[in-house]
Protein backbone atom coordinates (compact mmCIF):
# COMPACT_ATOMS: atom_id res chain seq x y z
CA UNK A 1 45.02 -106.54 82.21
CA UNK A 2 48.80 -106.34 83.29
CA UNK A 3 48.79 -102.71 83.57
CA UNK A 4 45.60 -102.09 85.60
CA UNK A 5 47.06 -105.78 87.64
CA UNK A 6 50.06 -103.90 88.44
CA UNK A 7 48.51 -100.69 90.30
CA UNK A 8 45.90 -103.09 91.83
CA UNK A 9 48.95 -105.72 93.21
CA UNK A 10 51.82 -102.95 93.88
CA UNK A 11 51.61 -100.14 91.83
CA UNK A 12 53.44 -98.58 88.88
CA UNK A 13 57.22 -99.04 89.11
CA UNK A 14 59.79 -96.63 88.74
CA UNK A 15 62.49 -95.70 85.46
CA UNK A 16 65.40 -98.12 85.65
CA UNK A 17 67.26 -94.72 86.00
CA UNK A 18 65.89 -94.32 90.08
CA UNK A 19 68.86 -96.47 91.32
CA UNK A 20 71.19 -94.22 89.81
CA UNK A 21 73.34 -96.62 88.72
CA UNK A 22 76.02 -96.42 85.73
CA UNK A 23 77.75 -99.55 83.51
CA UNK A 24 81.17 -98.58 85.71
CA UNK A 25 79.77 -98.74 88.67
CA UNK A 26 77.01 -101.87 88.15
CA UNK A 27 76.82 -104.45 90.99
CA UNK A 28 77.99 -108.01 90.14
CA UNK A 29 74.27 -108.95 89.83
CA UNK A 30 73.78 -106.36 86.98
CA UNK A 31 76.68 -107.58 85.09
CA UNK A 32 75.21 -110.94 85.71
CA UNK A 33 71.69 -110.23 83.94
CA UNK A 34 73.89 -107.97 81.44
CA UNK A 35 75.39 -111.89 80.42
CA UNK A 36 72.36 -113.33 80.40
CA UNK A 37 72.57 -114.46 84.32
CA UNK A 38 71.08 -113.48 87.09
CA UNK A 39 72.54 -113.82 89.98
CA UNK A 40 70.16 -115.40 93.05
CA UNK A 41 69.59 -113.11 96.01
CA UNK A 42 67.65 -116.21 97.82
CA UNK A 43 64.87 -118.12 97.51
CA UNK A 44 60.84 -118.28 97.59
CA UNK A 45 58.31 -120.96 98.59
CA UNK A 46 59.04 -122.65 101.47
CA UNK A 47 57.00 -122.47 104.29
CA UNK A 48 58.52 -119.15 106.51
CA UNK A 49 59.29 -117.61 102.94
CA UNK A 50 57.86 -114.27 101.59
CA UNK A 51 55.60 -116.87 99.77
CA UNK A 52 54.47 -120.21 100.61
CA UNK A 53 53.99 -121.62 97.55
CA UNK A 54 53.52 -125.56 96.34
CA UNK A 55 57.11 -124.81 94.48
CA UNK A 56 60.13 -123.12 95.20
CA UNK A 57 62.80 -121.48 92.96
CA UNK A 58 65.27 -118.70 93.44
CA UNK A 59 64.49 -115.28 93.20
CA UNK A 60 66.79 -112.74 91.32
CA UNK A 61 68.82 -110.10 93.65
CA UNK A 62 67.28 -107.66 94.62
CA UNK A 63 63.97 -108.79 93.28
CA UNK A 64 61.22 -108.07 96.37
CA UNK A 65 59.05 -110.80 96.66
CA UNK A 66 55.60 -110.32 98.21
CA UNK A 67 52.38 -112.79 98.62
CA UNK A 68 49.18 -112.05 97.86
CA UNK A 69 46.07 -112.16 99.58
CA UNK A 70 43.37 -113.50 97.14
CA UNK A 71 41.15 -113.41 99.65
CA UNK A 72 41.59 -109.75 100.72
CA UNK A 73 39.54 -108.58 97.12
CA UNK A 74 36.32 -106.74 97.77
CA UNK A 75 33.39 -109.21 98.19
CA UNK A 76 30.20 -109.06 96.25
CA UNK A 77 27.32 -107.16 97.77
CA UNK A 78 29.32 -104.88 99.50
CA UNK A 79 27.63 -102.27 97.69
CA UNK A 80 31.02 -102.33 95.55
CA UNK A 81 29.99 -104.65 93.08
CA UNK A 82 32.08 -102.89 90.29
CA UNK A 83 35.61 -103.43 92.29
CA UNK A 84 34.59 -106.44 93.22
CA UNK A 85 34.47 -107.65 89.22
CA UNK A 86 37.26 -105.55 88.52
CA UNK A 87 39.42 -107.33 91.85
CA UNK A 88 38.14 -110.83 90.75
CA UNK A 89 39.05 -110.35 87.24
CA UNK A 90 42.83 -109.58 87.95
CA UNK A 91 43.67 -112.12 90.57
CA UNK A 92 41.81 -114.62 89.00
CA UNK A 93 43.46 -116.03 85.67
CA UNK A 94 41.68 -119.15 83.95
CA UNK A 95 42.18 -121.80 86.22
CA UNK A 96 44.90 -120.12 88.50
CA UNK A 97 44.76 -117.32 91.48
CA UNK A 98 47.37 -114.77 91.88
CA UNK A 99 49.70 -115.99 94.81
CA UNK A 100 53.12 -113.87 94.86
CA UNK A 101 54.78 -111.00 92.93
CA UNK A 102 57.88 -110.64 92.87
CA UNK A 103 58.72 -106.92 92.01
CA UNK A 104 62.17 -105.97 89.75
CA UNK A 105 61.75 -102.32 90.59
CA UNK A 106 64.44 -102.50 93.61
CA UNK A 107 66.59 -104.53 90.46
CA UNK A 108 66.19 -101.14 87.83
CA UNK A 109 63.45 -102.67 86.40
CA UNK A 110 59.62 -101.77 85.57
CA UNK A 111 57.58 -105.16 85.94
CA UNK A 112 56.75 -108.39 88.40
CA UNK A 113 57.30 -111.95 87.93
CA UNK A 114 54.05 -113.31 89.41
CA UNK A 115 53.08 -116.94 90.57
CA UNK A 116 49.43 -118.06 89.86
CA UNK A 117 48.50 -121.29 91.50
CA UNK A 118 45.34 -123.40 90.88
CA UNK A 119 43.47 -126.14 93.09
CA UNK A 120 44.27 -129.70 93.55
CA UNK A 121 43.31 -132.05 90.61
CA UNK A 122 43.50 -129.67 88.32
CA UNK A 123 44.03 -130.58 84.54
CA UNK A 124 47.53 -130.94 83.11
CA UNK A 125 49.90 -128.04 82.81
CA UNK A 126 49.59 -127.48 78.95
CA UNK A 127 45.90 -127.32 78.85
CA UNK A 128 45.88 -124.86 82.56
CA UNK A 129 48.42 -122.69 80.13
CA UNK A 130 46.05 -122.88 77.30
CA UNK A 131 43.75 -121.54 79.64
CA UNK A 132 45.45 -118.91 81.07
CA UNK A 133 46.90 -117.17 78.07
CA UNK A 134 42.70 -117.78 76.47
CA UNK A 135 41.73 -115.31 80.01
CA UNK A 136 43.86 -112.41 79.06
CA UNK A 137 42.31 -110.27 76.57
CA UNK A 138 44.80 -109.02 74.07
CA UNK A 139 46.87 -112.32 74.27
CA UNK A 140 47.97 -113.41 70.89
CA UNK A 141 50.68 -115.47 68.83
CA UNK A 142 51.26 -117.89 71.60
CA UNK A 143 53.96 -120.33 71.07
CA UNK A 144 54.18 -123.37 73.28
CA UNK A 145 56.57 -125.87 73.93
CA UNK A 146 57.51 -128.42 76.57
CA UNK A 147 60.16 -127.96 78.97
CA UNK A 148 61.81 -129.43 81.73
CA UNK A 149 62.70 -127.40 84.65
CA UNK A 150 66.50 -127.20 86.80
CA UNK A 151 64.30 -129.08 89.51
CA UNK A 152 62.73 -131.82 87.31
CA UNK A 153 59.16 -130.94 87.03
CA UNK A 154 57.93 -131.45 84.41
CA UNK A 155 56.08 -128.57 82.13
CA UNK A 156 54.72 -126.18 79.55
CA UNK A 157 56.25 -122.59 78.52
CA UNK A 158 54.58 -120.31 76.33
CA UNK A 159 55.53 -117.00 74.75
CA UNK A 160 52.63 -114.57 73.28
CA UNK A 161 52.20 -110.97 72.24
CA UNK A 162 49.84 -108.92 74.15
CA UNK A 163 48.31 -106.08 73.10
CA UNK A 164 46.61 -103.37 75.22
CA UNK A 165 43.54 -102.11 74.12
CA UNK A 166 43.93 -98.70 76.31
CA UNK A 167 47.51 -97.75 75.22
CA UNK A 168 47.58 -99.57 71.81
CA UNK A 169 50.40 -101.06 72.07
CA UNK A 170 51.99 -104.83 71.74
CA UNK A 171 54.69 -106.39 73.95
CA UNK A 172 56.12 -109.39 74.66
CA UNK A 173 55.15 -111.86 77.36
CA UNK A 174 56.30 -115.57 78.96
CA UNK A 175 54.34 -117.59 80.81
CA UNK A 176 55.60 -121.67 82.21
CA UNK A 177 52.88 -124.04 83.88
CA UNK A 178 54.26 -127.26 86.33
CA UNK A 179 51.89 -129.40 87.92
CA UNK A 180 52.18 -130.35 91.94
CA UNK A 181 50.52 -132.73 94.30
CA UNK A 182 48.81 -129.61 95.10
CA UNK A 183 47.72 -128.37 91.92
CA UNK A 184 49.37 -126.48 88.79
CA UNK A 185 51.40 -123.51 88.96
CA UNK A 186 52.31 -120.75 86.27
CA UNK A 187 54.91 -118.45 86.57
CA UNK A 188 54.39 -115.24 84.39
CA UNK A 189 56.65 -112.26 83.20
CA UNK A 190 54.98 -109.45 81.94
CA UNK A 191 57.01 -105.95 81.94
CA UNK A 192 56.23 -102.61 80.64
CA UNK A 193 56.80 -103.31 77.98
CA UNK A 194 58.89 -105.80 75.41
CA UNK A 195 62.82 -103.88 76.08
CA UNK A 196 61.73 -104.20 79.49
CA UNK A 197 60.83 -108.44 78.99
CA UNK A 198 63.73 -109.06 78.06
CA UNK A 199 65.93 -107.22 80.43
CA UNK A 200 63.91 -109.09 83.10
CA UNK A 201 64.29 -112.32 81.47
CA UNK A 202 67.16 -113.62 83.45
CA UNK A 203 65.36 -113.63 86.44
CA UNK A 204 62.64 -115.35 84.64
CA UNK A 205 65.10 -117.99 83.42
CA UNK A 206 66.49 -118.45 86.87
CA UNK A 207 63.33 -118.97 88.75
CA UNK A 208 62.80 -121.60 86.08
CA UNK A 209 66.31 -123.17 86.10
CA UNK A 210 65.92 -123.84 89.70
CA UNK A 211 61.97 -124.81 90.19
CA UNK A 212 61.42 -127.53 91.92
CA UNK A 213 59.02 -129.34 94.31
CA UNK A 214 58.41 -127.27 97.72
């Protein structure tokens, strides 16, 4: 699912090699991630933001945030019925619907943190991450545990193994659930693959260290 989710939502991203950047001559936000910080390069969520969402949380530099348009997917009896399944299945997830990507190409980086959000009244955070991880086929080895964001919502992280079926291969993946007024959100890193996860991970860590209500 995250590969074919990726060329549907903004394509393939480049080799980390496209900035044409060195260690010597990293910016400060590279050395930051290379610590095990990223640095922010602004913020997401608000209304007037790149995406409105029911949270908001800082966005790594030079991480490209973009929203998107559930409602744009191909509707059913269009004479398309095949993309419309095939849209459907990607931006829906469980309980949740694909909001915002937020792409770590323009960072050196091959993957998206994405933002899933689910209706009003939904059930609690651990049981719409439960959920989520059960919709992705290939997900395995989840490990949850509670957490507590920088923002003080409360919530649910997870980390799993997925495996792809096409390429046959097995990589890391983190997902964290909160629960709004407005219904639960997830916040998911996937990556190319697991070198990739974890080289991403700071951002990950600082959308989470500063989540909070929008």
């Amino acid at each position: 699912m995250a590969v074919a989710l990726a060329a549907l939502l903004g394509g393939c991203a480049g080799s980390a090699d496209d900035d044409g950047k060195n260690a010597a001559g990293a910016s400060p936000a590279d050395r930051s991630e290379a610590k095990g910080a990223a640095a922010s390069g602004g913020s997401v969520g608000a209304a007037g933001s790149d995406c409105a969402l029911p949270v908001r949380f800082d966005v790594a530099e030079r991480w490209k945030p973009k929203a998107i348009d559930a409602g744009a997917e191909p509707s059913k009896g269009s004479g398309d019925d095949l993309g419309a399944a095939v849209a459907d299945s990607l931006l829906h997830q469980g309980p949740v619907t694909a909001a915002c990507e937020i792409d770590a190409k323009p960072a050196g980086h091959i993957g998206f943190l994405r933002v899933w959000t689910g209706k009003a009244g939904t059930t609690d955070p651990g049981t719409v991450l439960r959920q989520f991880v059960a919709a992705e086929d290939g997900a395995g080895k989840a490990t949850y545990r509670s957490v507590r964001t920088g923002g003080g919502l409360k919530g649910v992280e997870v980390e799993y193994l997925y495996t792809s079926k096409l390429l046959d291969e097995t990589k890391k993946e983190t997902a964290l659930a909160v629960g709004t007024p407005d219904g639960p959100v997830v916040l998911h890193l996937g990556g190319m693959d697991t070198e990739e996860h974890e080289a991403m991970r700071p951002a990950y860590e600082l959308a989470k260290r500063t989540l909070r209500l929008g």
